[in-house]
N, C-alpha and C. Protein backbone atom coordinates (compact mmCIF):
# COMPACT_ATOMS: atom_id res chain seq x y z
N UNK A 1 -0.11 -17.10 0.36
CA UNK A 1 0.18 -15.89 1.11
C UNK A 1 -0.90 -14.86 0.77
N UNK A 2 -1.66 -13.96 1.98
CA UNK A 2 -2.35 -13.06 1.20
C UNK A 2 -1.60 -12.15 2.00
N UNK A 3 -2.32 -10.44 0.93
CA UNK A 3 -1.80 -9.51 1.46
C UNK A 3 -2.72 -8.47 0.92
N UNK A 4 -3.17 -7.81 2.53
CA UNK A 4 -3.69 -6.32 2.14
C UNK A 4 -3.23 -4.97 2.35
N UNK A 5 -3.64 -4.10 1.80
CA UNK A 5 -3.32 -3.11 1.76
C UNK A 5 -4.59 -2.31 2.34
N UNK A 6 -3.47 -0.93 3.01
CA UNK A 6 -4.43 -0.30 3.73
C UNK A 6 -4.20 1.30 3.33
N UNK A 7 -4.79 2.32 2.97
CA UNK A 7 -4.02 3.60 2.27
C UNK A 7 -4.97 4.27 3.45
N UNK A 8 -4.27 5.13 4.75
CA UNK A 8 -4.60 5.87 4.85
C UNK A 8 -4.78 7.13 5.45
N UNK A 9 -5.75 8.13 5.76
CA UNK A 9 -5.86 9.56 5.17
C UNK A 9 -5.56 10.24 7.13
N UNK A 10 -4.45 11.34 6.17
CA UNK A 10 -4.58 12.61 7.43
C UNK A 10 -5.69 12.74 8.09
N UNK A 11 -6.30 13.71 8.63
CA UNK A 11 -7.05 14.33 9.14
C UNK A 11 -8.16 15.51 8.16
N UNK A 12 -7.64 15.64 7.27
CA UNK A 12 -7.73 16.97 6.52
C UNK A 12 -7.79 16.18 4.85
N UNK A 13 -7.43 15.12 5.29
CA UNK A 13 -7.99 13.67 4.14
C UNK A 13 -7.21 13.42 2.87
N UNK A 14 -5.66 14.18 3.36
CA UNK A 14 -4.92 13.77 2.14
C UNK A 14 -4.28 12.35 2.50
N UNK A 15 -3.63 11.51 1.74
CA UNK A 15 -2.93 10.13 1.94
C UNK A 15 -1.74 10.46 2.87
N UNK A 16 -1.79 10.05 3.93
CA UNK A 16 -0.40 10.00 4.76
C UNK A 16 -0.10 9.04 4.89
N UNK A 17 -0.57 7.51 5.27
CA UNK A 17 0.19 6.34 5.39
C UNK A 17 -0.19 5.44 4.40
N UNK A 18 0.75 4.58 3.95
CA UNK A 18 0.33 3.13 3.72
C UNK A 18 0.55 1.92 4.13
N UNK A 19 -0.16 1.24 4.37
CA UNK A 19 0.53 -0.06 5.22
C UNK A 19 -0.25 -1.43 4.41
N UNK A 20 1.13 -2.62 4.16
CA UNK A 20 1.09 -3.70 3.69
C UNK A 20 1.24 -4.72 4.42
N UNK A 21 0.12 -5.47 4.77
CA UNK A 21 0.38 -6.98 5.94
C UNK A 21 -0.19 -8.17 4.49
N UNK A 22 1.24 -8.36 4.85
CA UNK A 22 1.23 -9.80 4.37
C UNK A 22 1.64 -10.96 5.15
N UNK A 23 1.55 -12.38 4.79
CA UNK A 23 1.44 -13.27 5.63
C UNK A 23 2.86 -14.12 5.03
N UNK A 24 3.97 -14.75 6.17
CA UNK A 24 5.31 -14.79 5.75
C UNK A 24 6.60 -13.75 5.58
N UNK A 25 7.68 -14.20 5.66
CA UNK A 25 8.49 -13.52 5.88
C UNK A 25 9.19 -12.23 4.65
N UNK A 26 8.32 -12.64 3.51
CA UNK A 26 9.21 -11.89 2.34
C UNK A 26 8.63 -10.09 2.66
N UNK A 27 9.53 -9.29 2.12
CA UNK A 27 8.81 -7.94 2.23
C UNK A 27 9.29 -7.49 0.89
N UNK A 28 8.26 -6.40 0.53
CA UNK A 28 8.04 -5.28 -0.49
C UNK A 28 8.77 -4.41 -0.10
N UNK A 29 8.78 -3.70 0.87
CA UNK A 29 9.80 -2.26 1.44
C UNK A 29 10.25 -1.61 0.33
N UNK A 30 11.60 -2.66 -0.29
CA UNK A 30 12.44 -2.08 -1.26
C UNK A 30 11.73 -1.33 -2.55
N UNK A 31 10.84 -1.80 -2.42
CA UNK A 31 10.27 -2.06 -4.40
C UNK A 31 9.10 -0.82 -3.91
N UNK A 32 8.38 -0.96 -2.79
CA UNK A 32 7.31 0.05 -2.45
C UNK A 32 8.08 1.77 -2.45
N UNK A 33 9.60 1.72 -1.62
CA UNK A 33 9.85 3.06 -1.66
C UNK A 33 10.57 3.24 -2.94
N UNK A 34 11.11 2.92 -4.06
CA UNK A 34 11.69 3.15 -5.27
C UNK A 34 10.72 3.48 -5.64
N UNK A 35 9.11 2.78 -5.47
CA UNK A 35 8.08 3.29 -6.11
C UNK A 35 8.03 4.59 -6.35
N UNK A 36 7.74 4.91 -5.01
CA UNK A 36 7.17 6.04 -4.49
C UNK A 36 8.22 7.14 -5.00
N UNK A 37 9.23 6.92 -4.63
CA UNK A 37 10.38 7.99 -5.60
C UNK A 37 10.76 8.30 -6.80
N UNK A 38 10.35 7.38 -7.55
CA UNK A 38 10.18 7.24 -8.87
C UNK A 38 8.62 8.43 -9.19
N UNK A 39 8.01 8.53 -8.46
CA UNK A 39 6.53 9.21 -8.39
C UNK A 39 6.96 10.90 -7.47
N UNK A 40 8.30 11.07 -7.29
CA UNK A 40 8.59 12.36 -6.62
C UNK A 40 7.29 12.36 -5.24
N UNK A 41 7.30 10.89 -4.54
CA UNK A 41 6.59 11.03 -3.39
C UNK A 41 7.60 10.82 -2.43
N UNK A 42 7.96 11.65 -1.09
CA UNK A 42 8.61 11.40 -0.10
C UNK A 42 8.54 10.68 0.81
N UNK A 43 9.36 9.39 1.15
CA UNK A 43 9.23 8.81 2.12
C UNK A 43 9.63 9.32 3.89
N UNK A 44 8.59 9.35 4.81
CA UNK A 44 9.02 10.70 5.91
C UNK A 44 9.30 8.81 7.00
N UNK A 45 8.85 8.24 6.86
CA UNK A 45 9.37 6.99 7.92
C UNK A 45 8.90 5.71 7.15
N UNK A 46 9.44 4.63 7.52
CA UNK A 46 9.34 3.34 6.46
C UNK A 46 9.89 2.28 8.10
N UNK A 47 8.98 1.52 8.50
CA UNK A 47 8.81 0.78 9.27
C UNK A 47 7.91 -0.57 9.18
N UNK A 48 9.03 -1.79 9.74
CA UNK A 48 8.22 -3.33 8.76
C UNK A 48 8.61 -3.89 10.81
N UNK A 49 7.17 -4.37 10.86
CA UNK A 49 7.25 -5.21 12.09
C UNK A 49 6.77 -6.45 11.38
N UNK A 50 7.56 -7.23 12.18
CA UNK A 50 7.79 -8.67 11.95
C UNK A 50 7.10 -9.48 13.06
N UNK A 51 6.27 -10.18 12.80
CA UNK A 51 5.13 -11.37 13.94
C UNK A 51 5.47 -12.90 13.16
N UNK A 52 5.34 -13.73 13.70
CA UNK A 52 5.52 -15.25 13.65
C UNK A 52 4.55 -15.28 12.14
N UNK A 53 5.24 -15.68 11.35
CA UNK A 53 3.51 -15.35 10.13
C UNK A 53 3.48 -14.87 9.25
N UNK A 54 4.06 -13.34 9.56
CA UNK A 54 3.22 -12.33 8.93
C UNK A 54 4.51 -10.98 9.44
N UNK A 55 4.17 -9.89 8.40
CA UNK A 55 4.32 -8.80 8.28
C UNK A 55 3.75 -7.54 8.11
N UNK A 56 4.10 -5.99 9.02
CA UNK A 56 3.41 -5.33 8.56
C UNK A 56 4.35 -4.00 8.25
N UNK A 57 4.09 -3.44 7.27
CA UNK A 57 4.98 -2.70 6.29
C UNK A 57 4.38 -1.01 6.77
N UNK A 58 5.03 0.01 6.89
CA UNK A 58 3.99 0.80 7.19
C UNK A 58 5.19 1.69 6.88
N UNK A 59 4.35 2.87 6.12
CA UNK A 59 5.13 3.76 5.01
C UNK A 59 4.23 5.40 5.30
N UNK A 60 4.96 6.19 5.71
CA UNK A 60 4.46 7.61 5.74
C UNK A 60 5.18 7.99 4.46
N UNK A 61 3.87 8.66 4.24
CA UNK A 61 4.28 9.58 2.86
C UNK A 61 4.19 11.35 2.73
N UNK A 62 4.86 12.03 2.18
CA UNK A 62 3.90 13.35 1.52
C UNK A 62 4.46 13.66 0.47
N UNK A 63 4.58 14.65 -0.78
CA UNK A 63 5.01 14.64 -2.10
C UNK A 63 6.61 15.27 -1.71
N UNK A 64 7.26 15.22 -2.35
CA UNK A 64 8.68 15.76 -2.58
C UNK A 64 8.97 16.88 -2.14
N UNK A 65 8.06 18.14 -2.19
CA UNK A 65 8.60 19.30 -1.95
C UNK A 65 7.52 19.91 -1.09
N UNK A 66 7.07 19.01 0.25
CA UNK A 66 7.02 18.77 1.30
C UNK A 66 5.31 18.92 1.44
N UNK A 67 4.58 19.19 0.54
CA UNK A 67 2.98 19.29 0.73
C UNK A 67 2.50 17.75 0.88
N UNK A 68 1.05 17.98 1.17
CA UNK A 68 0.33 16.36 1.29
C UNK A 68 0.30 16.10 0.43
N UNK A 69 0.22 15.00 0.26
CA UNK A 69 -0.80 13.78 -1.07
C UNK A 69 -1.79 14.28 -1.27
N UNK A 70 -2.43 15.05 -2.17
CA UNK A 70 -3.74 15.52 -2.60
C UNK A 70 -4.80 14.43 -2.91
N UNK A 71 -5.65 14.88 -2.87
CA UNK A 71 -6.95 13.15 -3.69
C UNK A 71 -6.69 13.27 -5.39
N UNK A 72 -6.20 13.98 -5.84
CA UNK A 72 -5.60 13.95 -7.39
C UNK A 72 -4.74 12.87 -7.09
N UNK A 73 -3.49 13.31 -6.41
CA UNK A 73 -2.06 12.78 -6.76
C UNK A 73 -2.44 11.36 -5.90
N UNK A 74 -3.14 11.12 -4.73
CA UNK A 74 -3.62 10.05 -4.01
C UNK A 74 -3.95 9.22 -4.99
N UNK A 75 -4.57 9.13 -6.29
CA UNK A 75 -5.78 7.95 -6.95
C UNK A 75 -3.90 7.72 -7.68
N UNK A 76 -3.48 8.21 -8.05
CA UNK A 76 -2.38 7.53 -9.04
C UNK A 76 -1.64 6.97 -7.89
N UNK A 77 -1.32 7.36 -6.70
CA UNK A 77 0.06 6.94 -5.93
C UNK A 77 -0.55 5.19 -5.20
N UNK A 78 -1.80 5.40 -5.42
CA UNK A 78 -2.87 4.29 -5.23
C UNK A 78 -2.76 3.33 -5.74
N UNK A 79 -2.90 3.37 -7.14
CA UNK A 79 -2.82 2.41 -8.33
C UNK A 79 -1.65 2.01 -8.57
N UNK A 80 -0.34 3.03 -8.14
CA UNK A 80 0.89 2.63 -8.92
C UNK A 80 1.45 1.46 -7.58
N UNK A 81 0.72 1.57 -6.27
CA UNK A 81 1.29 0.56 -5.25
C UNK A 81 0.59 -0.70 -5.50
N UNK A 82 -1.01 -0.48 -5.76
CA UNK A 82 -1.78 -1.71 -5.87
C UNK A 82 -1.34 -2.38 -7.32
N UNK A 83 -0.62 -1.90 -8.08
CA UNK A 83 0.21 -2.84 -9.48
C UNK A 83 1.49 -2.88 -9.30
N UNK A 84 1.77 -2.44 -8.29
CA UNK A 84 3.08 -3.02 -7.67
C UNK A 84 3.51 -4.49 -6.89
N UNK A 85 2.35 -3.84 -6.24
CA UNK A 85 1.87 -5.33 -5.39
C UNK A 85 1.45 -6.46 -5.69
N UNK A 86 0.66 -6.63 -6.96
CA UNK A 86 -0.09 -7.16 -7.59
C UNK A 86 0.95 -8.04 -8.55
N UNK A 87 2.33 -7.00 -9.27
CA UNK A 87 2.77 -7.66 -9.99
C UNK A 87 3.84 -8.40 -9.34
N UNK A 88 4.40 -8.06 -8.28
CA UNK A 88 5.01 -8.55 -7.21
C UNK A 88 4.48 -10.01 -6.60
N UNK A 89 3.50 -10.20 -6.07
CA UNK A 89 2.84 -11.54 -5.88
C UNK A 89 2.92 -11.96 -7.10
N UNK A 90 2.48 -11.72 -8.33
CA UNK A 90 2.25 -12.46 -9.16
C UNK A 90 3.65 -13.69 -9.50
N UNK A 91 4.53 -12.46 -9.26
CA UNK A 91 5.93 -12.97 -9.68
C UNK A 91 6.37 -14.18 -8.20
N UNK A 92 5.45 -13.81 -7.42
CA UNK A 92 5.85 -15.05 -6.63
C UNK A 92 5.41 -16.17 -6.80
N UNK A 93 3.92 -15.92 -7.22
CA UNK A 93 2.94 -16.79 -7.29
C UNK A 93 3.53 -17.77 -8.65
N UNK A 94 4.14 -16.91 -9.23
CA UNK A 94 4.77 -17.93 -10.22
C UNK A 94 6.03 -18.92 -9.94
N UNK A 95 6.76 -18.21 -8.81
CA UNK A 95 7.92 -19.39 -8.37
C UNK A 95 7.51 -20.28 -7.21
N UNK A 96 6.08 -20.25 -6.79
CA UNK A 96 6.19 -20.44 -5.29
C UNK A 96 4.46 -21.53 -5.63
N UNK A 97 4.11 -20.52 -6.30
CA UNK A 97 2.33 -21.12 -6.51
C UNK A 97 1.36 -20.91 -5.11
N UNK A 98 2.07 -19.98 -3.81
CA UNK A 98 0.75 -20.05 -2.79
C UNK A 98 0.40 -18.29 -2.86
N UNK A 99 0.94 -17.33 -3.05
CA UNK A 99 1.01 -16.02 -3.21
C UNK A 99 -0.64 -14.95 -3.86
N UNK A 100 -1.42 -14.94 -3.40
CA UNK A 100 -2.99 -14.22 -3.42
C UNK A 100 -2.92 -12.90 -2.85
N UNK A 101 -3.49 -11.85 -3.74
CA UNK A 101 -3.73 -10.99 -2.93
C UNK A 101 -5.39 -11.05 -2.37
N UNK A 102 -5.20 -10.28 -1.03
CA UNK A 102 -6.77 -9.99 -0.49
C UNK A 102 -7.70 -9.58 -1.33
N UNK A 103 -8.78 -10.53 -1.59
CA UNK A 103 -9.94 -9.90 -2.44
C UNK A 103 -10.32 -8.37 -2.36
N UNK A 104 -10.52 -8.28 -1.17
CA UNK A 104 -11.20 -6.74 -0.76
C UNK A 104 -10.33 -5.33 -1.38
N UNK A 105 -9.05 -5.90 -1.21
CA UNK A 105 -8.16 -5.09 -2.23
C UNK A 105 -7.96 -4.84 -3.10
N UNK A 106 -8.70 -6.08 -4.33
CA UNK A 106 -8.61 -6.28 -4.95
C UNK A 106 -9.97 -5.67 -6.07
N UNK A 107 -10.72 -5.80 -5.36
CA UNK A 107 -12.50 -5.30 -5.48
C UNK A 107 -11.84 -3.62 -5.55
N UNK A 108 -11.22 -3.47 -4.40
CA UNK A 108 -10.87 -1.68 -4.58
C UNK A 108 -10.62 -1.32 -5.54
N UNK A 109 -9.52 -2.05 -6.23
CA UNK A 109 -8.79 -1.42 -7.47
C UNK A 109 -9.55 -1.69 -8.33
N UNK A 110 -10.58 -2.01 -8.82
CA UNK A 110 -11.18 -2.23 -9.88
C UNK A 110 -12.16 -1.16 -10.24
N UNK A 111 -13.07 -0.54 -8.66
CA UNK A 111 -14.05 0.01 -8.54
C UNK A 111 -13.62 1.23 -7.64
N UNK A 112 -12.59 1.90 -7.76
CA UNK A 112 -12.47 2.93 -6.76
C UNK A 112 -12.89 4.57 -7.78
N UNK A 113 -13.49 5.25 -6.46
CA UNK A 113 -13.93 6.46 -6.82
C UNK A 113 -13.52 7.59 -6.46
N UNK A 114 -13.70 8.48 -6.87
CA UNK A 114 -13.22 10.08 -6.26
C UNK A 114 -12.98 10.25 -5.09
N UNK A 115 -14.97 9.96 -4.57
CA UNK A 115 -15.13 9.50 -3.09
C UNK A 115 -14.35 8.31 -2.50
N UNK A 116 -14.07 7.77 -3.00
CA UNK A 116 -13.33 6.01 -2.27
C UNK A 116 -12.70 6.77 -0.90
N UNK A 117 -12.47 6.19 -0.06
CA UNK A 117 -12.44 6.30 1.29
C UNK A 117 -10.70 5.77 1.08
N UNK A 118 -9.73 5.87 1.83
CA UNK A 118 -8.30 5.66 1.82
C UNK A 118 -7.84 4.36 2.27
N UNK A 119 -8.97 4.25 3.53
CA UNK A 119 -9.19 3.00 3.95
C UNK A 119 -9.73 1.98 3.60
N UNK A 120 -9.85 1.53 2.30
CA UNK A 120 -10.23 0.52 1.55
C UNK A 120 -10.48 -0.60 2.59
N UNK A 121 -9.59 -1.05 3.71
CA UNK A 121 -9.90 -1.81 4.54
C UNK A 121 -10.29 -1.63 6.20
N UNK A 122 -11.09 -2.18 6.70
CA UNK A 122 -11.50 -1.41 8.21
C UNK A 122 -10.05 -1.38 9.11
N UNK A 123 -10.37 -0.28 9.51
CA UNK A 123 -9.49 0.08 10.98
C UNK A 123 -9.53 -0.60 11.84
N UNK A 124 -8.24 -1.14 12.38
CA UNK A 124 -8.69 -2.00 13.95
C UNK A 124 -9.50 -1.10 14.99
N UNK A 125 -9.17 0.61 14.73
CA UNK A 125 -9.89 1.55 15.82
C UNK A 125 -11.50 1.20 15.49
N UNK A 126 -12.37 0.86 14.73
CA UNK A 126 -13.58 1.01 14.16
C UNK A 126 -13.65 1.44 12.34
């Protein structure tokens, strides 16, 4: 199974969405918004479309007491989904043995910067 992640930015370039496509029927949902609440981040809509395959998870966010995701509070709310995710597959990968996350996602979290872009992965728009 792989799965990427996509973080990304308002207009004005704070974190407003995140979205998780993975391949198969299992979903994160549960474990992604406890995350996020556990982090006093607000979930404003939480929507999982389902395709023959595959899934796509798609999560609006802004902090608790109603401002954006700043690029401060963005790099942690970042990390705490991509080791969410990470430990999540892992735990599949251990009952199941096919469970990978997307390299490119994976390259992110290792090497992300101030500058890092939200979109770690390309836009279907361009």
């Amino acid at each position: 199974m792989t799965t990427t992640v996509k973080f990304v930015e308002a207009p004005e370039g704070e974190l407003s969405t995140i979205e998780v496509h993975s391949r198969g029927p299992s979903t994160m949902m549960m474990e992604l918004v406890r995350t996020l609440f556990q982090m006093r981040v607000e979930v404003l809509l939480a929507e999982s479309h389902v395709s023959p395959g595959s899934r796509l998870e798609r999560i609006r966010v802004r902090e608790k007491g109603g401002g954006a995701v700043n690029a401060e509070r963005r790099r942690e709310v970042q990390e705490a989904v991509l080791a969410l995710i990470e430990e999540t597959l892992q735990h599949r990968r251990n009952h199941s043995g096919r469970s990978r996350i997307d390299p490119h996602t994976r390259a992110a979290k290792r090497q992300p910067s101030a500058r890092t872009p939200l979109a770690w992965l390309p836009s279907a728009d361009g």
